[in-house]
N, C-alpha and C. Protein backbone atom coordinates (compact mmCIF):
# COMPACT_ATOMS: atom_id res chain seq x y z
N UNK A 1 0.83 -1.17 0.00
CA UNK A 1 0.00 0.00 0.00
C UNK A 1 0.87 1.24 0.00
N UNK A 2 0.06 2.35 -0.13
CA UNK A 2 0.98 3.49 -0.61
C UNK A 2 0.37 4.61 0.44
N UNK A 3 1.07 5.97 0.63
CA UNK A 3 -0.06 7.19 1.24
C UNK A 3 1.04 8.61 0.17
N UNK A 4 -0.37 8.97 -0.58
CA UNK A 4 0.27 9.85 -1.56
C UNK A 4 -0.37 11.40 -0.60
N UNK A 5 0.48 12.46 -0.23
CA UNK A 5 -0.31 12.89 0.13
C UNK A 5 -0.29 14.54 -1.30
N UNK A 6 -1.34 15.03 -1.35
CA UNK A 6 -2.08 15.91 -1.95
C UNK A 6 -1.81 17.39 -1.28
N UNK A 7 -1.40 18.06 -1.50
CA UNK A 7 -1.21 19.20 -0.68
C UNK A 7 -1.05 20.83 -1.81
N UNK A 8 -0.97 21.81 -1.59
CA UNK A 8 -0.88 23.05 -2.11
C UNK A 8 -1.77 24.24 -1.20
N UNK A 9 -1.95 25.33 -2.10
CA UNK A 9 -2.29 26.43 -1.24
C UNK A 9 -3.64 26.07 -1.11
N UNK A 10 -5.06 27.14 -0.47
CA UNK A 10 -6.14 26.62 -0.28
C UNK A 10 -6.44 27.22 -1.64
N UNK A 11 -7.75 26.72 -2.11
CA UNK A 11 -8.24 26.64 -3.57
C UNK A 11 -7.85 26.37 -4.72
N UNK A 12 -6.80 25.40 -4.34
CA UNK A 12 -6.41 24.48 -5.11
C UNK A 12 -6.94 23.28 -6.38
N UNK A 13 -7.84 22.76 -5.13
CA UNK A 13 -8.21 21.66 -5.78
C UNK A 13 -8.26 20.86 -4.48
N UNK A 14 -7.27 20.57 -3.33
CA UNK A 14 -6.84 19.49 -2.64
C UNK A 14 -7.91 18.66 -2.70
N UNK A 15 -9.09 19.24 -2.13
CA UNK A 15 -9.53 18.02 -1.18
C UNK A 15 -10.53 17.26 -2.16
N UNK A 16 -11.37 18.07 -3.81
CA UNK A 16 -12.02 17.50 -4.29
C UNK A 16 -10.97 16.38 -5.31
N UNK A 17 -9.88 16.78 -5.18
CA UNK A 17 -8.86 16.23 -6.56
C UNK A 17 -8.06 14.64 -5.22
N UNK A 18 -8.27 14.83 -4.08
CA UNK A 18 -7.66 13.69 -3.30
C UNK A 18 -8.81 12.73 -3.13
N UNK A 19 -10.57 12.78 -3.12
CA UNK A 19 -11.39 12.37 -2.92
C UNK A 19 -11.27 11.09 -4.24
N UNK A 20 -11.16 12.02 -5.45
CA UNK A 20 -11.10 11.24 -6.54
C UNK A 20 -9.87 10.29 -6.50
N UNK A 21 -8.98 10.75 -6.17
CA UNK A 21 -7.67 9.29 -6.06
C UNK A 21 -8.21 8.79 -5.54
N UNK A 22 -8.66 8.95 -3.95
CA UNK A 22 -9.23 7.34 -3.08
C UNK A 22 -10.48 7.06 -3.73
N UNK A 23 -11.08 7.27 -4.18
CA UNK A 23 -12.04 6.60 -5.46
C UNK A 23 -11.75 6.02 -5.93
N UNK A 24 -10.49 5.66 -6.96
CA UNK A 24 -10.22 5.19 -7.81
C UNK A 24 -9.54 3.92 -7.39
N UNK A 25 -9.52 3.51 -5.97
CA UNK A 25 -8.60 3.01 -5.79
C UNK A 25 -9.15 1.70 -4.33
N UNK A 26 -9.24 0.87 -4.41
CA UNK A 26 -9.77 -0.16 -3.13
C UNK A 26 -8.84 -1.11 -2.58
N UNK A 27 -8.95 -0.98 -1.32
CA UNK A 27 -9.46 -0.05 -0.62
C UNK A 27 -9.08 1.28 -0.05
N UNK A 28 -9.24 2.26 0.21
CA UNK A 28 -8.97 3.62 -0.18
C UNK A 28 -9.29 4.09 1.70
N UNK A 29 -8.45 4.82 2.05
CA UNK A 29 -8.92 6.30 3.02
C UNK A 29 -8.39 7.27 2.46
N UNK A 30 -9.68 8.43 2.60
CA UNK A 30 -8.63 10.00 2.54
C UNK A 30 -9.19 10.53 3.73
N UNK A 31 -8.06 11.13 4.07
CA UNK A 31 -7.62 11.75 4.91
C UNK A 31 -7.56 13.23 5.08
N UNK A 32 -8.58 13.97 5.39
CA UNK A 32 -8.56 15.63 5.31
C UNK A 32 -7.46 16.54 6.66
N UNK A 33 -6.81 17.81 6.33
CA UNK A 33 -5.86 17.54 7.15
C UNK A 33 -6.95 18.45 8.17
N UNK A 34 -8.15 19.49 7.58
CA UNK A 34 -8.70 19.89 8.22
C UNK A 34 -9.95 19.18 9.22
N UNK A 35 -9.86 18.43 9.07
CA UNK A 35 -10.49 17.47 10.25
C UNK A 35 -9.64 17.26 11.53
N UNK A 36 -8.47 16.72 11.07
CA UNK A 36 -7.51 16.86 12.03
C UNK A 36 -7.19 18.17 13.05
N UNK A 37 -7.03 19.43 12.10
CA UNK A 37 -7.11 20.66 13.26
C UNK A 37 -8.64 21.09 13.85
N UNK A 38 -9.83 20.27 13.23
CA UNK A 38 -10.88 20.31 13.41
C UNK A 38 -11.15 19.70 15.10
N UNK A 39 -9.85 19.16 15.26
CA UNK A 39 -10.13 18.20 16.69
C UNK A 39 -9.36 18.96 18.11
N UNK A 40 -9.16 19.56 17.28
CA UNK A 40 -8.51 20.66 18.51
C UNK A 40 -10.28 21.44 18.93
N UNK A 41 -10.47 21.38 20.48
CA UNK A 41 -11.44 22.32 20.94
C UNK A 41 -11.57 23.14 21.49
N UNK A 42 -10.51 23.25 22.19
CA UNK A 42 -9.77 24.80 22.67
C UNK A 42 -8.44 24.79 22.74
N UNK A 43 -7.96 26.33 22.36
CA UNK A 43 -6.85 26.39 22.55
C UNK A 43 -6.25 26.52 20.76
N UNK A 44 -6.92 26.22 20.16
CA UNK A 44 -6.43 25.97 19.26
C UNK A 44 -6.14 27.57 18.13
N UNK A 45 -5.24 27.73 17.63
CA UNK A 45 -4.31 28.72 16.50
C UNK A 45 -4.72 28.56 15.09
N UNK A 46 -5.21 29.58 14.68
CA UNK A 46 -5.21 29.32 13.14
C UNK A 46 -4.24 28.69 12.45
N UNK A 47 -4.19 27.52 11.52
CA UNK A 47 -2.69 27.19 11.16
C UNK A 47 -1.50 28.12 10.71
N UNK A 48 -2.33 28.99 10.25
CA UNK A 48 -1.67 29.98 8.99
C UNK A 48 -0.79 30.68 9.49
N UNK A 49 -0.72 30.72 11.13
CA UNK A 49 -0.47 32.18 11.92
C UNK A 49 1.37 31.55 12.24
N UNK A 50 2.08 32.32 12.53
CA UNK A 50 3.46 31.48 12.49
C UNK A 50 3.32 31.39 14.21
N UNK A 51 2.45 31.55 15.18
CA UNK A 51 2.95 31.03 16.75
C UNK A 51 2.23 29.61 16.68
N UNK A 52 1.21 29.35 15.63
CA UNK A 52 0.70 27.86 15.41
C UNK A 52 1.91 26.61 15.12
N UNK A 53 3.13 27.13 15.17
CA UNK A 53 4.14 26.11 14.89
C UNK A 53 4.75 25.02 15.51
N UNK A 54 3.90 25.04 16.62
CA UNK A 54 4.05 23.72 17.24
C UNK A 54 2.80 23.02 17.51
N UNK A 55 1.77 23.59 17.79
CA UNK A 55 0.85 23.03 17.20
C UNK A 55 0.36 22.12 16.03
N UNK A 56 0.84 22.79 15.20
CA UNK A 56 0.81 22.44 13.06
C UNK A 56 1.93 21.23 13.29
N UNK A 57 3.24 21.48 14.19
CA UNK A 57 3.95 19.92 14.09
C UNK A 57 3.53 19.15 14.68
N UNK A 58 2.52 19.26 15.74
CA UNK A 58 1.96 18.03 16.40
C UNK A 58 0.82 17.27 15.56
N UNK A 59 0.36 18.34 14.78
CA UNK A 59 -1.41 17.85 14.13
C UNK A 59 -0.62 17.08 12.98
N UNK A 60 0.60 16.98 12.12
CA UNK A 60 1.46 17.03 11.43
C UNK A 60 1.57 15.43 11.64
N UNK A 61 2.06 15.25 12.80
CA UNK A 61 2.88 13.78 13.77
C UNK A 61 1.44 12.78 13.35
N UNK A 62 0.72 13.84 13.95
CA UNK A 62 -0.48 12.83 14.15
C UNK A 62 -1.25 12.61 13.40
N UNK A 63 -1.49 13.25 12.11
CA UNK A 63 -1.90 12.62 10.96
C UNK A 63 -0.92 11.56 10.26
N UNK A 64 0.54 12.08 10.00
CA UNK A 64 1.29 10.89 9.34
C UNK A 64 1.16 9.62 10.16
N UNK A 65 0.69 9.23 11.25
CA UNK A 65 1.02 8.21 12.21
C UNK A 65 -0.61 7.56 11.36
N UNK A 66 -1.64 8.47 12.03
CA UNK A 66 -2.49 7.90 11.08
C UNK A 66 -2.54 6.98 9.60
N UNK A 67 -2.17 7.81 8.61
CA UNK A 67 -1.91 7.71 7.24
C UNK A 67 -1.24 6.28 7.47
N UNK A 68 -0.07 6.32 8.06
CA UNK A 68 0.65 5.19 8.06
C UNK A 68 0.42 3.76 8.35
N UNK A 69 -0.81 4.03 9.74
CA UNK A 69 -1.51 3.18 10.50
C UNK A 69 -2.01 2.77 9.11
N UNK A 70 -3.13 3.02 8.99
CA UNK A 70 -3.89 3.01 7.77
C UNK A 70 -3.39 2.39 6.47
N UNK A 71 -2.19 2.34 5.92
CA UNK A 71 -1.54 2.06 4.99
C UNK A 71 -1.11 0.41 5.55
N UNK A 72 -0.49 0.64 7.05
CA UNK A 72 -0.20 -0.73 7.32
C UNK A 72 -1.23 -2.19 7.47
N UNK A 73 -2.88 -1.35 8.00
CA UNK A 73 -3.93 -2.39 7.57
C UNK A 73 -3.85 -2.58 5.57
N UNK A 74 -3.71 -1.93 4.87
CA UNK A 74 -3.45 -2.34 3.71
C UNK A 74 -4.66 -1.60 2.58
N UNK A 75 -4.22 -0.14 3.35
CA UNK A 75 -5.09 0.41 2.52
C UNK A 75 -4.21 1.49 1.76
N UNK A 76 -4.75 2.06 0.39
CA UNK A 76 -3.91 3.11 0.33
C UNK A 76 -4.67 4.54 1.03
N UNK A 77 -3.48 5.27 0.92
CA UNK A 77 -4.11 6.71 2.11
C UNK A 77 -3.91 7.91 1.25
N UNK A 78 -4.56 8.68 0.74
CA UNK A 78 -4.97 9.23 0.66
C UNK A 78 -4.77 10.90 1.49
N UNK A 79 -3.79 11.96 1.57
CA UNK A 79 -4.11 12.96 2.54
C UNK A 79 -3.81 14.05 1.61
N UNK A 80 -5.07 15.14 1.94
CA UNK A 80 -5.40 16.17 1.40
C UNK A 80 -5.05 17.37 2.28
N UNK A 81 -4.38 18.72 2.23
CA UNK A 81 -4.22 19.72 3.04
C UNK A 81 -3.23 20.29 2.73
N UNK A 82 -2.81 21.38 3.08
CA UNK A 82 -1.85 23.06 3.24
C UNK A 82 -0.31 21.86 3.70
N UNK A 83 -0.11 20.90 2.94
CA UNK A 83 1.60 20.45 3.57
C UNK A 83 2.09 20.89 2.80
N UNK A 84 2.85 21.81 3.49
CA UNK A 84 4.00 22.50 2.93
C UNK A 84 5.26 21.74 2.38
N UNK A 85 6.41 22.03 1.99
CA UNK A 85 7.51 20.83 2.07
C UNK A 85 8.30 20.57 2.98
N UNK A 86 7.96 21.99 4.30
CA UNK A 86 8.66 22.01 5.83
C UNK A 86 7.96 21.05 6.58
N UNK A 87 6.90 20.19 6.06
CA UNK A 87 6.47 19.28 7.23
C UNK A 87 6.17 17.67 6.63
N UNK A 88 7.60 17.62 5.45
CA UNK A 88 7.20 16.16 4.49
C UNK A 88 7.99 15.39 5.61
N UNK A 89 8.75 15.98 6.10
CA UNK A 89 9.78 15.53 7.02
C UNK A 89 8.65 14.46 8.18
N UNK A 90 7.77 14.88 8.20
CA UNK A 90 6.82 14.50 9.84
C UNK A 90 6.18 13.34 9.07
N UNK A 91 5.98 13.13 7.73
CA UNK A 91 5.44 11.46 6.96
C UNK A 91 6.82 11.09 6.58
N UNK A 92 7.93 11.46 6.77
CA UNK A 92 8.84 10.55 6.09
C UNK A 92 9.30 9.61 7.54
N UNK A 93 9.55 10.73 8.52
CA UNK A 93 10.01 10.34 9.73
C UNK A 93 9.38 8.75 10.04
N UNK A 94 7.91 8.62 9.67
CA UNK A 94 7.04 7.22 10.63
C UNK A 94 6.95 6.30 9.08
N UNK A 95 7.78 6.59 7.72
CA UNK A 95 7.42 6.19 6.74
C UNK A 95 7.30 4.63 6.92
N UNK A 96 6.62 3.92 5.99
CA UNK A 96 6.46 2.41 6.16
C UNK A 96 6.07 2.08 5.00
N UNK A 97 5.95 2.92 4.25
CA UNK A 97 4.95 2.39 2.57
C UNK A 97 5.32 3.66 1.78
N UNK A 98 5.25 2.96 0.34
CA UNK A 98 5.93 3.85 -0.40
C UNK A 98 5.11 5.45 -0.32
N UNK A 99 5.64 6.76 -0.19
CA UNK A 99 5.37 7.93 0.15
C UNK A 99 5.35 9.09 -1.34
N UNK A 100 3.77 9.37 -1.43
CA UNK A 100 4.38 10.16 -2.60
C UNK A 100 3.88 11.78 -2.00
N UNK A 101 4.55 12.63 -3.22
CA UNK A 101 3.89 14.12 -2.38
C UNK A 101 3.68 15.17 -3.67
N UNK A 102 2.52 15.54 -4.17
CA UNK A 102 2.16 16.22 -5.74
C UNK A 102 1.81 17.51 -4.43
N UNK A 103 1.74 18.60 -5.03
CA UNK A 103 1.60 19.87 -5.23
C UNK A 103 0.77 20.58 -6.21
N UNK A 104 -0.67 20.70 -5.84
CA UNK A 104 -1.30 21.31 -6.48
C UNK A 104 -1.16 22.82 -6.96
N UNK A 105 -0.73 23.55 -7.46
CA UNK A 105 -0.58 24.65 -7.82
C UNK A 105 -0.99 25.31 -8.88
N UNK A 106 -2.12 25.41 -8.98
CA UNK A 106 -3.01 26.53 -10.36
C UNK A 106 -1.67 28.21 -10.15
N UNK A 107 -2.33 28.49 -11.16
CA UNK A 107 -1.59 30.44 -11.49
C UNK A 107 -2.19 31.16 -10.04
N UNK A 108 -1.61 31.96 -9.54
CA UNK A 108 -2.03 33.11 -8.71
C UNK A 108 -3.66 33.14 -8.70
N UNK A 109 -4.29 33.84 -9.89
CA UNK A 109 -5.31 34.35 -9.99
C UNK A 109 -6.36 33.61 -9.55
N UNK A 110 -6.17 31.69 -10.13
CA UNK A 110 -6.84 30.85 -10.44
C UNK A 110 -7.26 30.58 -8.69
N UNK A 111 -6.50 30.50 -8.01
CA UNK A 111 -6.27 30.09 -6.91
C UNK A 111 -7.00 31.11 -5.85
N UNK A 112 -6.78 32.16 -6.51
CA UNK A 112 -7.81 32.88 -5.29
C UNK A 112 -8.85 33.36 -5.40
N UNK A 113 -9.56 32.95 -6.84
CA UNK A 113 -10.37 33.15 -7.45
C UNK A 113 -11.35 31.92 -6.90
N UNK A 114 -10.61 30.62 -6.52
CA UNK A 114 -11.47 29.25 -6.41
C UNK A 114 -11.32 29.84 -4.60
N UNK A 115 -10.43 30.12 -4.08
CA UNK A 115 -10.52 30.23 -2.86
C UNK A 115 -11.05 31.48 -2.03
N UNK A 116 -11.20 32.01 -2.59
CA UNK A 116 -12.58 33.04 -1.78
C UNK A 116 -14.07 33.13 -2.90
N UNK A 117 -14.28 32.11 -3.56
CA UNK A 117 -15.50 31.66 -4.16
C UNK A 117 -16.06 30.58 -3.10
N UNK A 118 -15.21 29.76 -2.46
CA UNK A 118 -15.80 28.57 -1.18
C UNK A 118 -16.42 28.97 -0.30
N UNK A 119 -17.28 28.45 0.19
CA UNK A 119 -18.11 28.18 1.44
C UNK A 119 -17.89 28.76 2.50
N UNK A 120 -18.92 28.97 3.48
CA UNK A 120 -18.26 30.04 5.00
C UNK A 120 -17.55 29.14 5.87
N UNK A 121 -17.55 27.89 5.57
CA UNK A 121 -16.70 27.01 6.37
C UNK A 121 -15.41 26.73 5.86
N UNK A 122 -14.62 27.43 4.40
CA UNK A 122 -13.66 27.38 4.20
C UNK A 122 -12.62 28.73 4.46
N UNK A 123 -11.14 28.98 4.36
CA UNK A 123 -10.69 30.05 4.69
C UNK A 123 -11.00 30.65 3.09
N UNK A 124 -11.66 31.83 3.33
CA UNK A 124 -12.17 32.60 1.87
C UNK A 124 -11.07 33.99 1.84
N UNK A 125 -10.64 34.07 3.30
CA UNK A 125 -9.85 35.47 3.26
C UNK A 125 -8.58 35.86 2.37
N UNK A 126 -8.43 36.92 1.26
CA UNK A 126 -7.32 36.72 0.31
C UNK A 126 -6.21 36.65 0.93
N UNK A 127 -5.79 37.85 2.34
CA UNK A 127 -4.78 37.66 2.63
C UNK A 127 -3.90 36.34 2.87
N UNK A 128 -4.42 35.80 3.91
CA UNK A 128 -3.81 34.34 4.17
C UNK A 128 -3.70 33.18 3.08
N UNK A 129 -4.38 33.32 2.20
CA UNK A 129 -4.43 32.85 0.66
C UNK A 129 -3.62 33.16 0.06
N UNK A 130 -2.95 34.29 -0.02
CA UNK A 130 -2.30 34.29 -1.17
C UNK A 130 -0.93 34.36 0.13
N UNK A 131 -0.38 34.65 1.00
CA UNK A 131 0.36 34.02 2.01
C UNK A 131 0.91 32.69 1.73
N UNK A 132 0.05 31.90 1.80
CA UNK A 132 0.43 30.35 1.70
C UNK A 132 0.27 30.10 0.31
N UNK A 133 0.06 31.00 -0.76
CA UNK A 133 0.30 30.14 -2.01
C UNK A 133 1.60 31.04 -2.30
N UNK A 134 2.16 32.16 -1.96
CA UNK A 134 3.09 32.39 -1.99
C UNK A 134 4.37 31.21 -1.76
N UNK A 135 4.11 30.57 -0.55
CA UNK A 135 4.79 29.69 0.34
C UNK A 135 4.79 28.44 -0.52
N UNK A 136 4.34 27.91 -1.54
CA UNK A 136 4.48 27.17 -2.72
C UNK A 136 4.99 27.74 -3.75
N UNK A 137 5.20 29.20 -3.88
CA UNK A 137 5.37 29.28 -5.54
C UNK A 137 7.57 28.72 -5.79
N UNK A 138 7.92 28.49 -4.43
CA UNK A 138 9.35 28.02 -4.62
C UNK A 138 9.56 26.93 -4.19
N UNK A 139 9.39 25.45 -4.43
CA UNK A 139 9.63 23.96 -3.38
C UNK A 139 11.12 23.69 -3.91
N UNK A 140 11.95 24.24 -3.96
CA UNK A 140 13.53 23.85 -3.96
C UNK A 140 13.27 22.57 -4.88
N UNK A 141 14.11 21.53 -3.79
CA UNK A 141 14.35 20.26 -4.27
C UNK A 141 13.19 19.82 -4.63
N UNK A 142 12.00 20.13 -4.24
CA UNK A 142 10.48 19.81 -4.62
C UNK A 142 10.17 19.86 -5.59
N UNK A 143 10.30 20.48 -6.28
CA UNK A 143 9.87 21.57 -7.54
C UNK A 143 9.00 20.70 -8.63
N UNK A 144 9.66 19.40 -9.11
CA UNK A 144 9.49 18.33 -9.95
C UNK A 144 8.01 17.80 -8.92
N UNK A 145 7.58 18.05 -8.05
CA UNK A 145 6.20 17.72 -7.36
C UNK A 145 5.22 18.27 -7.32
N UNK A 146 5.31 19.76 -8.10
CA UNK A 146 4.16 20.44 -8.47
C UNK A 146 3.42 20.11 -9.65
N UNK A 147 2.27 20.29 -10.05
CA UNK A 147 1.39 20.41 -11.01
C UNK A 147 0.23 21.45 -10.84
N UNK A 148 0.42 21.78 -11.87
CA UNK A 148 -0.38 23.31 -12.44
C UNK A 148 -1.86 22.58 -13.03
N UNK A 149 -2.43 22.89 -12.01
CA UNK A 149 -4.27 22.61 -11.74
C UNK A 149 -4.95 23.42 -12.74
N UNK A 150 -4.48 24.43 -13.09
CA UNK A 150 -4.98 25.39 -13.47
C UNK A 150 -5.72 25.07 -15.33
N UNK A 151 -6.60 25.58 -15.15
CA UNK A 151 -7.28 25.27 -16.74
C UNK A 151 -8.05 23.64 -16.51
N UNK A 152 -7.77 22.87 -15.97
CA UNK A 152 -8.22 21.87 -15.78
C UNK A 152 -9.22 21.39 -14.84
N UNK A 153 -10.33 20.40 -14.88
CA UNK A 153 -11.50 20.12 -14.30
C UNK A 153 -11.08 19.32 -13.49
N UNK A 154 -11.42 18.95 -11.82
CA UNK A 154 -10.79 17.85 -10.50
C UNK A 154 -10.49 16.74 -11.65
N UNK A 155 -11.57 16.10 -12.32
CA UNK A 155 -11.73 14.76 -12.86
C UNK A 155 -10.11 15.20 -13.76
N UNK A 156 -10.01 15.97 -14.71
CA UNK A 156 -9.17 15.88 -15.40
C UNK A 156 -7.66 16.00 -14.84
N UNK A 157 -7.83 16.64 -13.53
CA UNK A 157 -6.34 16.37 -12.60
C UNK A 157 -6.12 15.88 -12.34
N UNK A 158 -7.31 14.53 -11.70
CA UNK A 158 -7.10 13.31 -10.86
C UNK A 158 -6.33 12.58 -12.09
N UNK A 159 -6.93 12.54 -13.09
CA UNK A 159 -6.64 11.16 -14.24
C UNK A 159 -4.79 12.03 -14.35
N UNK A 160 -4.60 12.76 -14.55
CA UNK A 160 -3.48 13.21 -14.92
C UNK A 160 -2.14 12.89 -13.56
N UNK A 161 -2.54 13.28 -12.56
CA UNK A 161 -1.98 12.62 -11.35
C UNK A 161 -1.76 11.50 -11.11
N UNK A 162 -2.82 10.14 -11.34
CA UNK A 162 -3.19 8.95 -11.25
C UNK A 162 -1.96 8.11 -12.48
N UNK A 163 -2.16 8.87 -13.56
CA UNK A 163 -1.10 8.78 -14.44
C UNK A 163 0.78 8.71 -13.92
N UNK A 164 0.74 9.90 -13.13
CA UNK A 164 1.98 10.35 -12.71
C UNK A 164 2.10 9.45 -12.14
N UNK A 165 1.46 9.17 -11.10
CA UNK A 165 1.99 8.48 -9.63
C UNK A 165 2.60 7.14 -10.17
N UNK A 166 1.47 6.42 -10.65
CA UNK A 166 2.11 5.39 -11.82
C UNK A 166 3.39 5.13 -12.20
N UNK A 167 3.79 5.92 -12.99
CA UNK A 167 5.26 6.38 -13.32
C UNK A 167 6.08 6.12 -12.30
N UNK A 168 5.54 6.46 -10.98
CA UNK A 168 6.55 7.17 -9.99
C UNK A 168 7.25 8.55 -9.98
N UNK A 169 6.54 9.16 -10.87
CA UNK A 169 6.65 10.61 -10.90
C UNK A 169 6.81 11.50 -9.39
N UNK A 170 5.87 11.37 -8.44
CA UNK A 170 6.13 12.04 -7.31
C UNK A 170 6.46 11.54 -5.95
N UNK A 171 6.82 9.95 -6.43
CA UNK A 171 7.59 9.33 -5.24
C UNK A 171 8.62 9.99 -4.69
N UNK A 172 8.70 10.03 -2.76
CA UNK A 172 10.00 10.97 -2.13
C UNK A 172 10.39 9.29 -1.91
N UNK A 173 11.66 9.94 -2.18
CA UNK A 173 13.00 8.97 -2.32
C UNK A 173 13.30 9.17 -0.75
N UNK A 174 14.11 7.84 -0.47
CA UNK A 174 14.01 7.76 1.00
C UNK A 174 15.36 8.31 1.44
């Protein structure tokens, strides 16, 4: 089994374009990362904010442990959310199954155009939006893990991803 996880700025794509991988795939979990900070009930920091940084490494620990769990019953996993490439380190650390990591990244415009068009239960605010897609537009050694969402329909990203992974296109090397 595998845990690919799905990540970029918000209005991306993540979570409808990770739904469709574990679709495609049996038996399947995905894994939202906002459920996870969803479980915090007090006390809890916006992720976005930089004193959330130990927080964000704990919710971090404890989803990859998940994912992993999950992978070791013999499923593939599936995780959707804002992982940056400062926290691939926290799924490589508990790794156990092969680990992949794509980067959703549409153009500027596209991105905050889909992300303050969402729901009152999503972050719609531009600032922090374009903050964290800033915080993607450079993944160093990453770089070869992005894909440009942009112009394209979830269905037509998933198949295009689904493709990649295949390959081994966005496998992290151990």
């Amino acid at each position: 089994m595998e845990v690919v996880i799905v990540s970029g700025p918000p209005g991306a794509g993540k979570s409808t374009v990770a739904r469709l991988l574990a679709d495609a795939v049996t038996p399947s979990v995905h894994l939202r990362t906002d459920d996870f900070w969803a479980c915090i009930r007090r006390g809890g920091i916006a992720p976005y904010l930089a004193e959330a940084q130990r927080q964000n490494e704990t919710v971090m620990g404890v989803l990859a442990g998940a994912a992993f769990g999950y992978a070791d019953g013999g499923y593939h996993v599936v995780v959707d959310g804002v992982v940056g490439p400062w926290f691939v380190g926290a799924f490589a650390e508990v790794r156990r199954a092969p680990l992949h990591y794509v980067v959703l990244r549409p153009d500027r415009e596209t991105t905050l155009l889909r992300a303050t068009g969402r729901g009152l239960d999503a972050l719609t605010d531009p600032e922090p939006v374009l903050q964290m897609y800033q915080q993607f537009v450079d993944l160093g050694e990453l770089e070869p893990h992005a894909f440009d969402s942009g112009g394209l329909t979830a269905e037509q990203t998933a198949a295009k991803i689904r493709a990649r992974l295949s390959e081994g296109a966005y496998l992290l090397k151990r």
